[in-house]
N, C-alpha and C. Protein backbone atom coordinates (compact mmCIF):
# COMPACT_ATOMS: atom_id res chain seq x y z
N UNK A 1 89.43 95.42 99.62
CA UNK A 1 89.23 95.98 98.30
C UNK A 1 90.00 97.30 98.15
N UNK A 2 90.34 97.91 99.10
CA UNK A 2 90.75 99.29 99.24
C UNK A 2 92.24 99.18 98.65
N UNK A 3 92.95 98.00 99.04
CA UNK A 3 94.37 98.01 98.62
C UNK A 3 94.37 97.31 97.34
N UNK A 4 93.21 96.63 97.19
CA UNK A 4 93.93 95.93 95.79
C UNK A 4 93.47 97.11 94.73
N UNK A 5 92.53 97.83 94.78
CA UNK A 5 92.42 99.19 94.06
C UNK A 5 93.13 99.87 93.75
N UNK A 6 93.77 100.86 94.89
CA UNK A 6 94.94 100.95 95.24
C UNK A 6 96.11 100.20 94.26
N UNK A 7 96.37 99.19 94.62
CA UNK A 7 97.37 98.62 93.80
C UNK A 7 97.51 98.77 92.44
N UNK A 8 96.28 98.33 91.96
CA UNK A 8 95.81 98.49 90.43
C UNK A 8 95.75 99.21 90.26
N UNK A 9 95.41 100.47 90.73
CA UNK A 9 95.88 102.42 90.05
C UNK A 9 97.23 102.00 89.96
N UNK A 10 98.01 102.17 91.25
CA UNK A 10 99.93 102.35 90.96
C UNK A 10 100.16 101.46 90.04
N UNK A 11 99.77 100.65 89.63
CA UNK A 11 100.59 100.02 88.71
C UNK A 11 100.32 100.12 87.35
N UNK A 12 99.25 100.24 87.24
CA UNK A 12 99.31 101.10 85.90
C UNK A 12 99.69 103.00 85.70
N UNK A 13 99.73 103.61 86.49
CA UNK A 13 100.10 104.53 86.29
C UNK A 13 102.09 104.69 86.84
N UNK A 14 102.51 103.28 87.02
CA UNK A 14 104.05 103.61 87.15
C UNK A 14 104.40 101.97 85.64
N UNK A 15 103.78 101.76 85.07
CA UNK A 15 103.54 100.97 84.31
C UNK A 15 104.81 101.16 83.44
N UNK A 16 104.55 102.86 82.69
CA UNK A 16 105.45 103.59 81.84
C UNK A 16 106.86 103.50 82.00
N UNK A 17 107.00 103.65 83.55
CA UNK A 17 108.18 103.50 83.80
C UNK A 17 109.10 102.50 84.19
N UNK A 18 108.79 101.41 83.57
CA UNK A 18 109.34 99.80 84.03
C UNK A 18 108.80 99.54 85.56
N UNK A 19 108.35 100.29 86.18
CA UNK A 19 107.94 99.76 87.13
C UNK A 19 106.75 98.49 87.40
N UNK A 20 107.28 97.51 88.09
CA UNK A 20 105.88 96.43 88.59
C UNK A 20 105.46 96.37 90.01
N UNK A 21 104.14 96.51 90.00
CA UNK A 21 103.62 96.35 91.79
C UNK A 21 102.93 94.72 91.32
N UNK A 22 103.01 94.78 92.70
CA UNK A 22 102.02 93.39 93.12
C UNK A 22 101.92 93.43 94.96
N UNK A 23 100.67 92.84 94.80
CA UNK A 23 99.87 93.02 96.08
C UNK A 23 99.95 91.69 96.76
N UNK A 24 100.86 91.58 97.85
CA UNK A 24 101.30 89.85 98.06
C UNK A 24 99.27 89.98 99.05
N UNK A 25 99.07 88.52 99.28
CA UNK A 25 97.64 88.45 99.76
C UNK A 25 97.61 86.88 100.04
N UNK A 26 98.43 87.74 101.71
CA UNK A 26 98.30 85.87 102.39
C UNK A 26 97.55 85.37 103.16
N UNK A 27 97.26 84.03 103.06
CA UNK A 27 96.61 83.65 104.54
C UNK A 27 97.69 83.34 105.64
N UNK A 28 97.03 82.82 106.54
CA UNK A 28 97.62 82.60 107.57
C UNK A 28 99.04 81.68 107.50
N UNK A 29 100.14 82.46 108.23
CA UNK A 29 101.48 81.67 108.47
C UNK A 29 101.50 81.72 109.83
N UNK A 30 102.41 80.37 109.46
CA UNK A 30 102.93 80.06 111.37
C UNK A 30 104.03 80.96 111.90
N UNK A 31 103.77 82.33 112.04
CA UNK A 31 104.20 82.82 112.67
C UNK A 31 103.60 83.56 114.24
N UNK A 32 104.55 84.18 115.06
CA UNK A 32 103.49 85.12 116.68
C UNK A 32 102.17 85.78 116.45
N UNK A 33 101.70 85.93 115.17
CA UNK A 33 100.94 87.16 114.89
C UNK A 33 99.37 86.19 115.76
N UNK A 34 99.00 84.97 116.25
CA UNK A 34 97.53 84.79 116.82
C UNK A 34 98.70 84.16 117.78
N UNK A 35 99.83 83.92 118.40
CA UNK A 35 100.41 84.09 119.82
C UNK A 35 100.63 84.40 120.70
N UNK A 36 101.52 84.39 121.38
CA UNK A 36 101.53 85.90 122.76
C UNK A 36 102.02 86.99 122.30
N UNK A 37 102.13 87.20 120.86
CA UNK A 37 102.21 89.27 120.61
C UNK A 37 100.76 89.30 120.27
N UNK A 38 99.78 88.60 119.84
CA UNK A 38 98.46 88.91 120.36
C UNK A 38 97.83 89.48 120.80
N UNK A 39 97.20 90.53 120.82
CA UNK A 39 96.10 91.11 121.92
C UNK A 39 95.22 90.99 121.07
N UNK A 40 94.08 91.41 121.88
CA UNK A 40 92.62 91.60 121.87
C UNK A 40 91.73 92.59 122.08
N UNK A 41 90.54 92.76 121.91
CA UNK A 41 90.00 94.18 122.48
C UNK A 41 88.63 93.18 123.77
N UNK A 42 88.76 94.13 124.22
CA UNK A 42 87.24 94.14 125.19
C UNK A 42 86.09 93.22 124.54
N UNK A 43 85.72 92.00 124.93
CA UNK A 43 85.02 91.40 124.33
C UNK A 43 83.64 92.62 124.62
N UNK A 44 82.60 92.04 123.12
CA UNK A 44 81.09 92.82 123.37
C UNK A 44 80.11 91.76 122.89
N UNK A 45 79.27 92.19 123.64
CA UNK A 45 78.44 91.11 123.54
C UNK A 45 77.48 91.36 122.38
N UNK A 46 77.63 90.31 121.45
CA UNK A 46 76.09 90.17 120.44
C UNK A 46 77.68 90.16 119.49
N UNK A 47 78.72 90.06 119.38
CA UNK A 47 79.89 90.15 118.45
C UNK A 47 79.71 88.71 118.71
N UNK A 48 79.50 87.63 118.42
CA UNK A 48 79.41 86.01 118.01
C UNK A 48 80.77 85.59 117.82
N UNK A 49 80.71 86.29 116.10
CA UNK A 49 81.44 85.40 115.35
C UNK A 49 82.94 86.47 115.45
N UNK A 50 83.45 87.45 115.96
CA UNK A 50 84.37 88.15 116.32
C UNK A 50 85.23 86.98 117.86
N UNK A 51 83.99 87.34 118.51
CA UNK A 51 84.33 86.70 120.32
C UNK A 51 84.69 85.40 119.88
N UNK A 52 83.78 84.28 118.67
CA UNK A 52 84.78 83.03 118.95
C UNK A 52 86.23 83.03 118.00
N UNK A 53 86.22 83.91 116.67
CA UNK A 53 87.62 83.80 116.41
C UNK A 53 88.29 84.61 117.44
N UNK A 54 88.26 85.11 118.41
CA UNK A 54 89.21 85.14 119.37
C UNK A 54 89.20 84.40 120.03
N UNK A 55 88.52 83.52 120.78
CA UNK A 55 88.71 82.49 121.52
C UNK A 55 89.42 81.63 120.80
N UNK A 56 89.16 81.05 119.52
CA UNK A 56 89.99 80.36 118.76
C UNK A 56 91.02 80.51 118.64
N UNK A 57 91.57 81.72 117.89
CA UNK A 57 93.02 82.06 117.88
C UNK A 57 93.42 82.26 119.52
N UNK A 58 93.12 82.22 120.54
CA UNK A 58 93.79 82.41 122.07
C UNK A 58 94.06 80.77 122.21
N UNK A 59 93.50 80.07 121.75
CA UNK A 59 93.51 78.65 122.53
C UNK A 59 94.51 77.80 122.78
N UNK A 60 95.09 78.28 121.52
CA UNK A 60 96.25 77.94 121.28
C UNK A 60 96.11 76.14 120.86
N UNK A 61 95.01 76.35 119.46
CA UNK A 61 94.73 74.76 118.78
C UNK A 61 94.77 75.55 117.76
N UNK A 62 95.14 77.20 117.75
CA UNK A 62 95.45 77.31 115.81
C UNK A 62 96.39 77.17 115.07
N UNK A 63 96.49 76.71 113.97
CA UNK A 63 97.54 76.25 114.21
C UNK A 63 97.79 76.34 112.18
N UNK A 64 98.53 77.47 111.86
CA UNK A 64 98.55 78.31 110.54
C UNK A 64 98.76 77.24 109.37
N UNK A 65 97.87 77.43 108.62
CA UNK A 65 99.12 76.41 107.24
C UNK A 65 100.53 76.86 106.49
N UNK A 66 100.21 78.13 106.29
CA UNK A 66 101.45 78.73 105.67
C UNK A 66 102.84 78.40 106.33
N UNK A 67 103.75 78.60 105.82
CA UNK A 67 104.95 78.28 105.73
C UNK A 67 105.99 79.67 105.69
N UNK A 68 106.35 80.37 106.46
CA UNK A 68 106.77 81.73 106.50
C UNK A 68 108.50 81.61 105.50
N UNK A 69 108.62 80.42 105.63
CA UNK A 69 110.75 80.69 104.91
C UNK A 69 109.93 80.32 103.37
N UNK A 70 108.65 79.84 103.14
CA UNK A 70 108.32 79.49 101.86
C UNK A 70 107.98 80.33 101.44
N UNK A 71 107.49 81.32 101.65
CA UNK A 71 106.65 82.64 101.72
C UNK A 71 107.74 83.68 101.27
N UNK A 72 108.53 83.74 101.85
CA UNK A 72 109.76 84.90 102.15
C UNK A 72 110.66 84.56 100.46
N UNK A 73 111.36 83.45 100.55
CA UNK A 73 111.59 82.52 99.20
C UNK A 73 111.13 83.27 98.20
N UNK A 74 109.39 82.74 98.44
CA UNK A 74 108.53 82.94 96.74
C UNK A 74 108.73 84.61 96.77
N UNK A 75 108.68 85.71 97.99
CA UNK A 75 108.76 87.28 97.50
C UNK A 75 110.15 87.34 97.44
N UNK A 76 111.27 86.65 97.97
CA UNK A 76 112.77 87.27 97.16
C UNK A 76 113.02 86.90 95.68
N UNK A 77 112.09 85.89 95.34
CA UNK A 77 112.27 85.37 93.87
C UNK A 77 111.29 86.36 93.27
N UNK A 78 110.60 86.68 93.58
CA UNK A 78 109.40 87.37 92.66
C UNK A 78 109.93 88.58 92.13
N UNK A 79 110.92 89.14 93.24
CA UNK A 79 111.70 90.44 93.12
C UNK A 79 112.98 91.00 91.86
N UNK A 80 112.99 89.56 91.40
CA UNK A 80 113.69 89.09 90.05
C UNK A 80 112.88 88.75 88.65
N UNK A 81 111.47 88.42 88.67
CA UNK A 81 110.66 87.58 88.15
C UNK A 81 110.44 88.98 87.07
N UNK A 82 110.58 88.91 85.73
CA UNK A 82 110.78 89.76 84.51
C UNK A 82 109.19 90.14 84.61
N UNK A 83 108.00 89.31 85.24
CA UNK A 83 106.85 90.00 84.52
C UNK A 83 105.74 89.29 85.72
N UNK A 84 106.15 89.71 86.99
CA UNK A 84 105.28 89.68 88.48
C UNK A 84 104.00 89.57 88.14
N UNK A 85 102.69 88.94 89.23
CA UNK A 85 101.55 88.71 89.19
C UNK A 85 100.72 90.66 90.09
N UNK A 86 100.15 91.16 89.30
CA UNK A 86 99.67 92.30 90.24
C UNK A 86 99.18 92.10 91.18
N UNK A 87 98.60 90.52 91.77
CA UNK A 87 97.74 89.84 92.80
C UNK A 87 98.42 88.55 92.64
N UNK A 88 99.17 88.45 94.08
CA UNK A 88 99.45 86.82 94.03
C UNK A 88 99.35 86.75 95.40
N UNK A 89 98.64 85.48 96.07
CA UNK A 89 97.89 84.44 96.82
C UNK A 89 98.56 83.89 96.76
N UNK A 90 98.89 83.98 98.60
CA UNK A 90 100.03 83.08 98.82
C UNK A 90 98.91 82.00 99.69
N UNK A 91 99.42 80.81 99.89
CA UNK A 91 98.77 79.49 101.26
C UNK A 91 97.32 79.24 100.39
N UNK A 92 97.06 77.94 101.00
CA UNK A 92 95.74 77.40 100.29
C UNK A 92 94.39 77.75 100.88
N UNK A 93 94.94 78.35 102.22
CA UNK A 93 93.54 78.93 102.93
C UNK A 93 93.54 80.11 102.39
N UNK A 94 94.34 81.06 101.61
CA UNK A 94 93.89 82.33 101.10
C UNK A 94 93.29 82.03 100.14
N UNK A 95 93.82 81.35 99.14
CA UNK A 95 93.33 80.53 97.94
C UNK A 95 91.72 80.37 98.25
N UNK A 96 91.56 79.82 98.92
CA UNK A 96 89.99 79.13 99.49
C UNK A 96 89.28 80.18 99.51
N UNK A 97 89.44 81.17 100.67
CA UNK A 97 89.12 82.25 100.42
C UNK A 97 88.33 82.92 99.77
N UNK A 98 89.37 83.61 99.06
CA UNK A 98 89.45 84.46 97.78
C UNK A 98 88.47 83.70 96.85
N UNK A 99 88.52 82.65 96.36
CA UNK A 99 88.02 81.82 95.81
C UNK A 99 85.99 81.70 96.23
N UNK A 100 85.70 81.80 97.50
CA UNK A 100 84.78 81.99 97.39
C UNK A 100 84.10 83.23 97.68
N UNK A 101 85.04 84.19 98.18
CA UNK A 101 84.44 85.08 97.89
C UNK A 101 84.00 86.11 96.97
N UNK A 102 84.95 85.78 95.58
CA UNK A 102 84.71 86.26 94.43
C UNK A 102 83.81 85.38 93.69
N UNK A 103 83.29 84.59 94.35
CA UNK A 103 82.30 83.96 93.68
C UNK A 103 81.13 84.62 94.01
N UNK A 104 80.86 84.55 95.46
CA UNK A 104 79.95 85.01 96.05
C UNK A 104 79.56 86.70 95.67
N UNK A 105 80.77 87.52 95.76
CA UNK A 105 80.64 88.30 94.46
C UNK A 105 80.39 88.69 93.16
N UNK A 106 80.32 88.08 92.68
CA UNK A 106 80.09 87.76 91.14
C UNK A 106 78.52 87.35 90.89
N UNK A 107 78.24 86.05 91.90
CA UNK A 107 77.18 85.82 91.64
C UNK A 107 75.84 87.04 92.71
N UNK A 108 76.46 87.66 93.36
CA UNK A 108 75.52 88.99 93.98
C UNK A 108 75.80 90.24 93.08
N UNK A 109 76.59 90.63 92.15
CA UNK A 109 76.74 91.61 91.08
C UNK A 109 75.78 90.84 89.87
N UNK A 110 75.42 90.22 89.92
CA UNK A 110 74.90 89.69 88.71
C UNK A 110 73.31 90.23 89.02
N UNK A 111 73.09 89.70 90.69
CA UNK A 111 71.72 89.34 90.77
C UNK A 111 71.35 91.24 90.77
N UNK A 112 72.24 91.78 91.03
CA UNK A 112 71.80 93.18 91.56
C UNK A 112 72.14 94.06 90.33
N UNK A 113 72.71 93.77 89.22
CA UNK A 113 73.37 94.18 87.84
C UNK A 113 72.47 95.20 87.60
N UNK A 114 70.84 95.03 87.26
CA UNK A 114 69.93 95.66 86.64
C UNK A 114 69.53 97.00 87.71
N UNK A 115 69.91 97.00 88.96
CA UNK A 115 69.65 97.81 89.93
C UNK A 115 70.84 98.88 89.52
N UNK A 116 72.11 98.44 89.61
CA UNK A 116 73.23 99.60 89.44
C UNK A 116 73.76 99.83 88.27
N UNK A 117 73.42 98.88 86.63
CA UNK A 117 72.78 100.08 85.84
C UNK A 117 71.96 100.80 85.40
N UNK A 118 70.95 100.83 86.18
CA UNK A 118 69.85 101.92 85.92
C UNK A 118 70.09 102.99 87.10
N UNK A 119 70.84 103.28 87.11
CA UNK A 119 71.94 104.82 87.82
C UNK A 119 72.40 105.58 87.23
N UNK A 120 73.16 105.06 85.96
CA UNK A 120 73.58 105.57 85.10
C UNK A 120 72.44 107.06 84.08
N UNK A 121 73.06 107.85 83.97
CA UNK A 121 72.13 109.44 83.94
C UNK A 121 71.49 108.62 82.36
N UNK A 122 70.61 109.24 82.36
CA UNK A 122 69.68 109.00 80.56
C UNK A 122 70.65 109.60 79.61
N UNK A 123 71.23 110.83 79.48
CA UNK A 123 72.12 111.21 78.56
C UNK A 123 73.71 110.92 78.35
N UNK A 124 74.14 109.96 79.39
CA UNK A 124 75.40 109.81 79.17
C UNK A 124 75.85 108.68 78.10
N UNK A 125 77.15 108.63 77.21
CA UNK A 125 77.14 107.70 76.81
C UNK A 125 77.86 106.36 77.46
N UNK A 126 78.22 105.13 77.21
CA UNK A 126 78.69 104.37 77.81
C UNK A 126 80.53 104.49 77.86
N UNK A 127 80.79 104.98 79.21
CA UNK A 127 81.99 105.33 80.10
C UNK A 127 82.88 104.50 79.05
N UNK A 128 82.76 102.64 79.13
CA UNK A 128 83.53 102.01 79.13
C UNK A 128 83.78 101.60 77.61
N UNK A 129 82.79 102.31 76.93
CA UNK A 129 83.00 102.43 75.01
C UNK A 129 84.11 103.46 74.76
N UNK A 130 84.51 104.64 75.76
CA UNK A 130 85.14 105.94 75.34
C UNK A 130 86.68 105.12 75.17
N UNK A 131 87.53 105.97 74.87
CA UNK A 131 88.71 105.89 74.89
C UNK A 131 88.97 105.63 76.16
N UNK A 132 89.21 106.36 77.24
CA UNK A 132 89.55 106.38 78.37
C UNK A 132 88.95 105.29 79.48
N UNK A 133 87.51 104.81 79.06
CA UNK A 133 87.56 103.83 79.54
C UNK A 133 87.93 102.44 78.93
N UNK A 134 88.25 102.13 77.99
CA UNK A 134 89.21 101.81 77.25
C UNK A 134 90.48 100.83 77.88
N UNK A 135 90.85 102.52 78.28
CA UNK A 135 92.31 102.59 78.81
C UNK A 135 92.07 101.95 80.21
N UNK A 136 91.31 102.28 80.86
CA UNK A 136 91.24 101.36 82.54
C UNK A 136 90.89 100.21 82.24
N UNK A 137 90.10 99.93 81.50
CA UNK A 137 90.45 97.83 81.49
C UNK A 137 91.16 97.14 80.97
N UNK A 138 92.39 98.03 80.23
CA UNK A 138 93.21 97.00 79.41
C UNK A 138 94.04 96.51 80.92
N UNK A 139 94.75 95.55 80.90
CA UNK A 139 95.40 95.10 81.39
C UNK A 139 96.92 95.59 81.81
């Protein structure tokens, strides 16, 4: 969340100046990165689900979907593309992903909605009626 934030400030604030960002957000390619340039840390115990995706990725049965010259392709073309995605998802396991975890998001902001606006001070008015907030959700 930190970078796609991140992203979404710079790009609207270099917006003015013809500038476009986008935040490439891949899953896994078949490239060295779970191979022998690999390392690991010190296994610990009661880490489960850490210790078996390392065992997994060591086993050498992982085995990436992505496509790295397809990958490379879609960002030298994008670098031309008159009107870029600020978030583009590359491979179908990021897709998947992303996919449920903004669900799973969405539907835990919902359930907790009434908790984090009643935070909001008694005298303020609503942020996102002003002008300025306004201005942060347009697109």
């Amino acid at each position: 969340m930190g970078l796609t934030g991140f992203s979404e400030s710079l790009a609207k604030e270099v917006a003015e100046l013809g500038i476009k960002v986008t935040s490439v957000e891949p899953g896994g390619f078949r490239t060295d990165w779970a191979g022998d340039s690999m390392t690991y840390a010190t296994r610990i115990e009661g880490y489960d689900t850490v210790n078996q995706r390392a065992d997994y990725f060591s086993s050498g049965t992982f085995v990436p979907v992505g496509d790295p010259d397809k990958a490379a392709k879609v960002m030298v073309d994008l670098a031309a593309h008159p009107n870029p995605p600020l978030h583009l998802v590359l491979g179908s396991e990021a897709i998947g992903f992303l996919k449920s975890a903004d669900a799973w998001r969405a539907e835990e902001m919902e359930e907790w909605l009434a908790v984090s606006l009643s935070t909001d001070h008694d005298e303020s008015e609503n942020f996102l009626e002003t002008e300025m907030g306004k201005a942060y959700l347009k697109k």
